[in-house]
Protein backbone atom coordinates (compact mmCIF):
# COMPACT_ATOMS: atom_id res chain seq x y z
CA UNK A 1 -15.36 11.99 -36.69
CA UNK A 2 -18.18 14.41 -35.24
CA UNK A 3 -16.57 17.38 -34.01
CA UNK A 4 -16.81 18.08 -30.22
CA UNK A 5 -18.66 20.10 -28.60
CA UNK A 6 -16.86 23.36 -26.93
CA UNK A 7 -18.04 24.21 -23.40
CA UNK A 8 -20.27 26.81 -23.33
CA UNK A 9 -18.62 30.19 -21.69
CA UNK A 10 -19.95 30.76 -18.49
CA UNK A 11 -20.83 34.01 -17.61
CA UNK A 12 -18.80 36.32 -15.13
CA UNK A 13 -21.18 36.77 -11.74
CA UNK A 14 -24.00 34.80 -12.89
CA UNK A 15 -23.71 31.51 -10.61
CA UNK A 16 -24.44 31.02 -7.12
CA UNK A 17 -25.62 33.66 -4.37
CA UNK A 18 -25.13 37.60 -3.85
CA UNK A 19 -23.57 38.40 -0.37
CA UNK A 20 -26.64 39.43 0.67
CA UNK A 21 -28.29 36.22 0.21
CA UNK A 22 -25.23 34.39 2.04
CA UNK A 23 -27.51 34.67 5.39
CA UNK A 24 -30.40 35.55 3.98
CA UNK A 25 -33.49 32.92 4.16
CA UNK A 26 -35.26 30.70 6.57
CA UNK A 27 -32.83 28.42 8.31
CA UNK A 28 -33.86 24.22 7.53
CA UNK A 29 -35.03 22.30 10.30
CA UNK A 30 -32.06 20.05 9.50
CA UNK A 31 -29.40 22.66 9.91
CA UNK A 32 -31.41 23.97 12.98
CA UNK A 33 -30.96 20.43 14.52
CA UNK A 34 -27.43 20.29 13.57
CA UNK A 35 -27.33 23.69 15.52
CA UNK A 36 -28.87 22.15 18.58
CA UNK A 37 -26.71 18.86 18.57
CA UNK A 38 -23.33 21.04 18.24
CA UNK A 39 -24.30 22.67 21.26
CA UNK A 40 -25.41 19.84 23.20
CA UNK A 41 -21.97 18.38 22.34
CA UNK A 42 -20.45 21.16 24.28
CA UNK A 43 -19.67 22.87 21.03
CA UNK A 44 -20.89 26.62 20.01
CA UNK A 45 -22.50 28.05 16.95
CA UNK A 46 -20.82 30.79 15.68
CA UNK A 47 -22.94 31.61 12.70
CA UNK A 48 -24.62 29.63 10.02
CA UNK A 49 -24.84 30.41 6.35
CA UNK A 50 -25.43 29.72 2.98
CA UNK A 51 -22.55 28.19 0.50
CA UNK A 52 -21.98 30.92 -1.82
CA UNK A 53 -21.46 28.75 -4.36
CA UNK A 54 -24.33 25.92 -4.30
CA UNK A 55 -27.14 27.54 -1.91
CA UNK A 56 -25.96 24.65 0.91
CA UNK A 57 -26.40 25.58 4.32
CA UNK A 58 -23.14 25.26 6.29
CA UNK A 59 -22.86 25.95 10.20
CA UNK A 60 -19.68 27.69 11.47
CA UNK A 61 -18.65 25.76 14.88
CA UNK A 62 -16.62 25.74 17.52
CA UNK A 63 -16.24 22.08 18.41
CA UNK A 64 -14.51 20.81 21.58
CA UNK A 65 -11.28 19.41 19.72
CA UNK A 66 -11.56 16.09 21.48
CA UNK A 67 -15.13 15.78 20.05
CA UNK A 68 -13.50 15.99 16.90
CA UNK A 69 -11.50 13.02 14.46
CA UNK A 70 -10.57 12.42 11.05
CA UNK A 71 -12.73 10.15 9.08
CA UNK A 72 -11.49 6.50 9.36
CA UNK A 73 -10.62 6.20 5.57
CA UNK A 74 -8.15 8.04 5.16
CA UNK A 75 -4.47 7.67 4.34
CA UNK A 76 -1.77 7.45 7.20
CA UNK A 77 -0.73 10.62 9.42
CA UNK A 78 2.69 12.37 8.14
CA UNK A 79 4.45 13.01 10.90
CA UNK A 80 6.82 15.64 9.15
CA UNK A 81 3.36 17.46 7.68
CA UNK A 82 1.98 17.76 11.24
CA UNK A 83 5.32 19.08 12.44
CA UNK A 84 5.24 21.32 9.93
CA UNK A 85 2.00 22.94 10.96
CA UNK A 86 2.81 22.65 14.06
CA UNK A 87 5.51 25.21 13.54
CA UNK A 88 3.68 27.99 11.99
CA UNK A 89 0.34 28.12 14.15
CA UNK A 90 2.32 29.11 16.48
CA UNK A 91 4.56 32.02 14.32
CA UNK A 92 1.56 33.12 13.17
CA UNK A 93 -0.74 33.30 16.82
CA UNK A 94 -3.73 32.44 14.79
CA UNK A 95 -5.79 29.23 13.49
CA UNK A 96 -7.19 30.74 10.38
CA UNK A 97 -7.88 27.55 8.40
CA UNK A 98 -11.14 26.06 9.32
CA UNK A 99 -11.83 22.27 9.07
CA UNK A 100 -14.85 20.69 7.44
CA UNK A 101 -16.62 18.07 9.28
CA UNK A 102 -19.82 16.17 9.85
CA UNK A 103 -21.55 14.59 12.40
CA UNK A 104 -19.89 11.13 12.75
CA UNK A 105 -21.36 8.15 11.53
CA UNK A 106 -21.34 6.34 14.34
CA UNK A 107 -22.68 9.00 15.97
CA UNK A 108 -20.30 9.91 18.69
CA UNK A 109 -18.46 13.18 17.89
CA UNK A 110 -17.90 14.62 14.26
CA UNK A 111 -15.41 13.32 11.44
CA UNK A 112 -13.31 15.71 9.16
CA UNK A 113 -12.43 14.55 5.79
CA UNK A 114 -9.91 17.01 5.00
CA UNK A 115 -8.67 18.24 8.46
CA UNK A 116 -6.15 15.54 9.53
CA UNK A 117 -2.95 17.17 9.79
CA UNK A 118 -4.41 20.60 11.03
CA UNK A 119 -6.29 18.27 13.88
CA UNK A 120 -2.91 16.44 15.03
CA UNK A 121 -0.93 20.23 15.27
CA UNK A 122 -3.63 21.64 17.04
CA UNK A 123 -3.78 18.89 19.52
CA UNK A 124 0.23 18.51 20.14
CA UNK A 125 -0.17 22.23 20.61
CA UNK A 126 -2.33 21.69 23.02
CA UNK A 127 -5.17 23.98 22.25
CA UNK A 128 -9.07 23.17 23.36
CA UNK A 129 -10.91 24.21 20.57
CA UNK A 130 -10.90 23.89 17.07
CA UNK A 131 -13.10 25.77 14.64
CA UNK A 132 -15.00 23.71 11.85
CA UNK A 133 -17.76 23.90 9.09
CA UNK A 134 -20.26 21.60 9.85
CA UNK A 135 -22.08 20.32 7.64
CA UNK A 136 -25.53 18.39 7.76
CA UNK A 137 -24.98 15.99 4.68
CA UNK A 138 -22.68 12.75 6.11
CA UNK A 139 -22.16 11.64 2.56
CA UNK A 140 -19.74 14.53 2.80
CA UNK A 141 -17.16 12.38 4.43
CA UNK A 142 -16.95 9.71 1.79
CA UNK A 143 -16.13 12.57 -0.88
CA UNK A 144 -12.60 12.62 0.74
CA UNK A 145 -10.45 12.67 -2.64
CA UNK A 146 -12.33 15.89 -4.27
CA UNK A 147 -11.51 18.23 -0.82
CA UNK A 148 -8.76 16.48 0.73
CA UNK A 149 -6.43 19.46 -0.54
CA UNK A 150 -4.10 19.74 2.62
CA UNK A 151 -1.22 17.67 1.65
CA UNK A 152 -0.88 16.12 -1.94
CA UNK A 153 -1.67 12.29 -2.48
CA UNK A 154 0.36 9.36 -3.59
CA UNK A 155 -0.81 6.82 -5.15
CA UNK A 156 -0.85 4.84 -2.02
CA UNK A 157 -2.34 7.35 -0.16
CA UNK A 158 -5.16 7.30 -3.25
CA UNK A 159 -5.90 4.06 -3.50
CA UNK A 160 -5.75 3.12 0.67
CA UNK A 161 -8.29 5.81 1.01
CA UNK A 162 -10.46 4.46 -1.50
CA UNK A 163 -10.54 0.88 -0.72
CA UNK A 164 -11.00 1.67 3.14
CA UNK A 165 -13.76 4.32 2.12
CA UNK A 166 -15.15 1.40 -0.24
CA UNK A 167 -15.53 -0.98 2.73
CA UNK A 168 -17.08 1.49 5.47
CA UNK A 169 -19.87 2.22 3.35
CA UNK A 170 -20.25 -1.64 2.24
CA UNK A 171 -20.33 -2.36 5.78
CA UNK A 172 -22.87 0.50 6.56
CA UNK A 173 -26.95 -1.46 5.82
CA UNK A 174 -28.34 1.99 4.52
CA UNK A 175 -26.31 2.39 1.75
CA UNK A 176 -24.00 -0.98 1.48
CA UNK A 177 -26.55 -2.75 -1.33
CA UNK A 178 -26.18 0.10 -3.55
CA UNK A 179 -24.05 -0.69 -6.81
CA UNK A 180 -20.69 0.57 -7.14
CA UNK A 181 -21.03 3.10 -9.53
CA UNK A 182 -22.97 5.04 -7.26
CA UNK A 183 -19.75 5.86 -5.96
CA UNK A 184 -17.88 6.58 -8.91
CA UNK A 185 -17.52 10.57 -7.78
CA UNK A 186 -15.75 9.71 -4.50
CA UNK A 187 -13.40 6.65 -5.61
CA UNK A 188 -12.77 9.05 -8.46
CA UNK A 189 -10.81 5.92 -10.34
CA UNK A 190 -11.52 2.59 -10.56
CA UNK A 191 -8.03 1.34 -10.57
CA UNK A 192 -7.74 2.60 -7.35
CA UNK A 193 -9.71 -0.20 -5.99
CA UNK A 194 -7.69 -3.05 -6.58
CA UNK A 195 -4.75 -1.42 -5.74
CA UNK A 196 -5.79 -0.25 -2.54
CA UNK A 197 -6.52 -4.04 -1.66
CA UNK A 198 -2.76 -4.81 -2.80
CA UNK A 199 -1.48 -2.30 -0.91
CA UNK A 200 -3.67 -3.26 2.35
CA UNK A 201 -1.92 -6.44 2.53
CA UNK A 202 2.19 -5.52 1.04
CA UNK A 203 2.29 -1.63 1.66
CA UNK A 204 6.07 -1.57 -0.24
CA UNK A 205 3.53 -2.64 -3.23
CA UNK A 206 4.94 -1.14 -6.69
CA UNK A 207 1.36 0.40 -7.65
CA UNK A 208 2.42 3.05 -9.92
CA UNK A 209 4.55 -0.03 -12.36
CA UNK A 210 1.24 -1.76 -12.79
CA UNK A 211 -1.51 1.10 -12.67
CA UNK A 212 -1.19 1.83 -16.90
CA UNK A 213 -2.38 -1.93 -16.88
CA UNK A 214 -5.04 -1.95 -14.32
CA UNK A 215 -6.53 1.15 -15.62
CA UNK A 216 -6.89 -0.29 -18.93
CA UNK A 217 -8.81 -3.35 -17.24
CA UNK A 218 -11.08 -1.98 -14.93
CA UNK A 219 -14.58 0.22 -14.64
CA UNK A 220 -16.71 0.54 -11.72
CA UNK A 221 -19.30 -2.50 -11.55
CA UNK A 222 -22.47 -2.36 -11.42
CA UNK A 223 -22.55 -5.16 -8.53
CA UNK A 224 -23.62 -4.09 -4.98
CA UNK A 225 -20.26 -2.88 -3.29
CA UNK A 226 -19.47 -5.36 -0.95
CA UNK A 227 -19.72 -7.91 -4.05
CA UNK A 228 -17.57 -5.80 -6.40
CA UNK A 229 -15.26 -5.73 -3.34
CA UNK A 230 -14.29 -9.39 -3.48
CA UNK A 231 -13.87 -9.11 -7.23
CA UNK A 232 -11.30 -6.10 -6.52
CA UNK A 233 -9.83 -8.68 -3.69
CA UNK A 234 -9.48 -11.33 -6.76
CA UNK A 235 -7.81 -8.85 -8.81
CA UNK A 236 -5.21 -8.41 -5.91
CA UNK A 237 -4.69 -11.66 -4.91
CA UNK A 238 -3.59 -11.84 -8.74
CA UNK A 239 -1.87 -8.51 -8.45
CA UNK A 240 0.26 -9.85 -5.93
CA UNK A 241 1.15 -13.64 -7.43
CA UNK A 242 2.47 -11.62 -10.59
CA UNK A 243 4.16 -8.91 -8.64
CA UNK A 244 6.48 -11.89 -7.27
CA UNK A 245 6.91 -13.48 -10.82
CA UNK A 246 8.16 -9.77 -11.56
CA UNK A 247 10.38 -9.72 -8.74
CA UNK A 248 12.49 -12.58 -9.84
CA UNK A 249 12.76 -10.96 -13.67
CA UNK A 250 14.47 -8.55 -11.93
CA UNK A 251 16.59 -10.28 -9.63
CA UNK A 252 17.54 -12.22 -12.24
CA UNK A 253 18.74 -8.65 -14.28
CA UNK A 254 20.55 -7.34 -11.03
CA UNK A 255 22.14 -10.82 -11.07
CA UNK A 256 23.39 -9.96 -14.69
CA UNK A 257 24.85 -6.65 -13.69
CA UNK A 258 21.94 -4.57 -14.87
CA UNK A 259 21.56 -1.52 -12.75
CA UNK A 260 18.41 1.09 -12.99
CA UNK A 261 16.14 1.87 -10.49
CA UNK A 262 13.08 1.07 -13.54
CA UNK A 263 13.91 -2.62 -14.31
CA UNK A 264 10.74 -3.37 -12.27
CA UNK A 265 9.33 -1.13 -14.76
CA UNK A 266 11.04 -2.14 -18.05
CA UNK A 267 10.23 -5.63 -17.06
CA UNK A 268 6.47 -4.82 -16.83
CA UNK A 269 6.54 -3.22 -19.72
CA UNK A 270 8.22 -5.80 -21.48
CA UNK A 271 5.43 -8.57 -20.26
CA UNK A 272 2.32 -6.16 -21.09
CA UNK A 273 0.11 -7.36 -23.77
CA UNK A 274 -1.52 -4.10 -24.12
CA UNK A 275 1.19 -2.29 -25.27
CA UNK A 276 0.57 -3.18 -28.68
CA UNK A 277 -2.50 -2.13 -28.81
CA UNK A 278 -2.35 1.44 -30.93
CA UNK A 279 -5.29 3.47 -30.56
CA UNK A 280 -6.15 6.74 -33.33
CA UNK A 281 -6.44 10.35 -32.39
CA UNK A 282 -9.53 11.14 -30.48
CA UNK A 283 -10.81 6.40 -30.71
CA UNK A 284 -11.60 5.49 -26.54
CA UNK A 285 -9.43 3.02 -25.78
CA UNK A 286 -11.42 -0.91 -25.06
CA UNK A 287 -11.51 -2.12 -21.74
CA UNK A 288 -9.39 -4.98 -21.25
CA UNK A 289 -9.75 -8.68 -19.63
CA UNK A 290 -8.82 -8.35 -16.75
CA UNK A 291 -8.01 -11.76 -16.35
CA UNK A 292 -6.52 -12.60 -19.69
CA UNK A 293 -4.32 -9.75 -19.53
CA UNK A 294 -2.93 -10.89 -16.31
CA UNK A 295 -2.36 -14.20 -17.98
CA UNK A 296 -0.55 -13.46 -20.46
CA UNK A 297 1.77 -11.06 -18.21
CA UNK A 298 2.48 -14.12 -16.07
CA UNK A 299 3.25 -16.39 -19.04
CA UNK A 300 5.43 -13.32 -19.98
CA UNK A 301 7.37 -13.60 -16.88
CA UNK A 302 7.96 -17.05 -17.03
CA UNK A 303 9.33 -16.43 -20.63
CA UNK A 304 11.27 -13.79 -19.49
CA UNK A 305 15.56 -14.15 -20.49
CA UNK A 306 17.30 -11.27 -18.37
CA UNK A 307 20.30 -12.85 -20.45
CA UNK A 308 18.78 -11.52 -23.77
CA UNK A 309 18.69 -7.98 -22.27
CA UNK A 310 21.25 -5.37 -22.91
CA UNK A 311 22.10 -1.89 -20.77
CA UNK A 312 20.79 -0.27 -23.64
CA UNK A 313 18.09 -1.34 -23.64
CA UNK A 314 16.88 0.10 -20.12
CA UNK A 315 17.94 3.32 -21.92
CA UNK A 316 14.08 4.11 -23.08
CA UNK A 317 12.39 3.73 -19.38
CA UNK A 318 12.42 7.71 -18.00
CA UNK A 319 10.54 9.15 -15.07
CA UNK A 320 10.47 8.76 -11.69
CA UNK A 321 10.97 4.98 -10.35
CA UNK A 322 7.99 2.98 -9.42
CA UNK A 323 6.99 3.55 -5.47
CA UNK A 324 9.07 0.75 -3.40
């Protein structure tokens, strides 16, 4: 086996801009437009700037907070998070953590991909204003996974954002014919797809018990999105119909006196045809059939004798229980 290659060692300070080149340069006619529409939204320019890091030009706003909402793609609100933050604004008497947002793609007011939370405090505070980094590139908004660092993700959170994301821009003509894959940096995981469909119609879904087997089934397609959609709604639908053939394997092991808050887990582990399959140090594992697979997992189930089980055999499942 060819040995790989290491990284090469980037250099300390040599990527990116000086300070002095920060807001150096002739301003784009694109950001200068973004300045005027910010201010004819009843916003203000506070400065604009290169991105020390790529070059990009960023304006520094502040935006009327009602002209202001978080991208429709993206997980549910947490009530205790928001309460959270809206604790400490106040103890601290400052807003120091700017948003990121763009101009909105329906074009009334601006979406923030990353500013949810922060957005919902500030408004149950009451406050007017809210200071944001605009930026002039929408396709911004659809990279929610990669910033959204303000509150950690489930995998429900994940996959929900990624299948509503997958869908807005399916339903949008300008970029809706374009093939899947184009999107492969802002669904970040194609498993995610599928799930988030389950999940859209039974949010108590167990998506963590089944995600090892997904994954192993499914790559981004190469299909316009709104036709790899349906496939991903396929894969749900069948998601689903073996999710309840699951449920009675474990009814029927609560009904023997097992106890564990992993049977669902043992028993899809139990039913998993891929499980078998041993892979050597360093060999990619082979995609799957998708179908087959999911086959052979409901033939499992229906083969499935909670009599022949024994409490010690539960005694190998560890971790954390799947989501409920």
């Amino acid at each position: 086996m060819a040995a790989r290659k290491r990284k090469a060692k980037i250099e300390k300070g040599s990527v990116g801009l000086a300070a002095a080149e920060v807001s150096g340069g002739a301003v784009p006619a694109e950001v200068k437009a973004l300045c005027d529409q910010v201010n004819a939204d009843g916003g203000v320019v506070l400065s604009n700037y290169r991105d020390p890091f790529g070059g990009k030009w960023v304006v520094m706003a502040a935006l009327p907070l009602d002209k202001i909402a978080p991208t429709p793609y993206q997980r549910e609100l947490s009530d205790t998070h928001a309460k959270r933050l809206e604790t400490v604004i106040p103890k601290v008497g400052r807003f120091l953590d700017p948003v990121i947002a763009v101009k909105a793609g329906d074009g009334q007011g601006y979406w923030t991909p990353n500013g949810m939370h922060r957005l919902e405090a500030m408004r149950r505070l009451g406050a007017k204003t809210i200071v944001a980094l605009v930026l002039p590139d929408l396709e911004i908004a659809y990279r929610i996974l990669a910033l959204n660092t303000e509150k950690a993700h489930n995998l429900k959170d994940k996959s929900l954002e990624v299948v509503r994301m997958a869908r807005g821009l399916a339903a949008d003509s300008s970029v809706g014919s374009r093939p899947e894959t184009d999107w492969a940096f802002e669904f970040e995981e194609p498993a995610y797809l599928p799930l988030g469909c389950c999940y859209e119609k039974n949010g108590r879904f167990s998506g963590s018990a089944y995600m090892p087997v997904v994954r192993r089934c499914v790559v981004f397609s190469s299909k316009p999105l709104a036709k790899a959609l349906q496939e991903h709604e396929q894969r749900a639908n069948a998601l689903l119909e073996l999710d309840e053939a699951v449920k009675q394997c474990v009814a029927a092991l609560q009904a023997a006196g097992l106890k564990s808050p992993y049977l669902k887990a043992f028993v899809i582990a139990r039913i998993n045809p891929l499980r078998w399959i041993q892979f050597k140090p360093g060999q990619k594992a082979e995609l799957a059939d998708f179908d087959k697979t999911l086959e052979k997992m409901q033939a499992g189930a229906k083969k499935f004798d909670a009599g022949k089980i024994k409490p010690g055999d539960l005694s190998t499942m560890s971790g954390p229980p799947p989501e409920e």
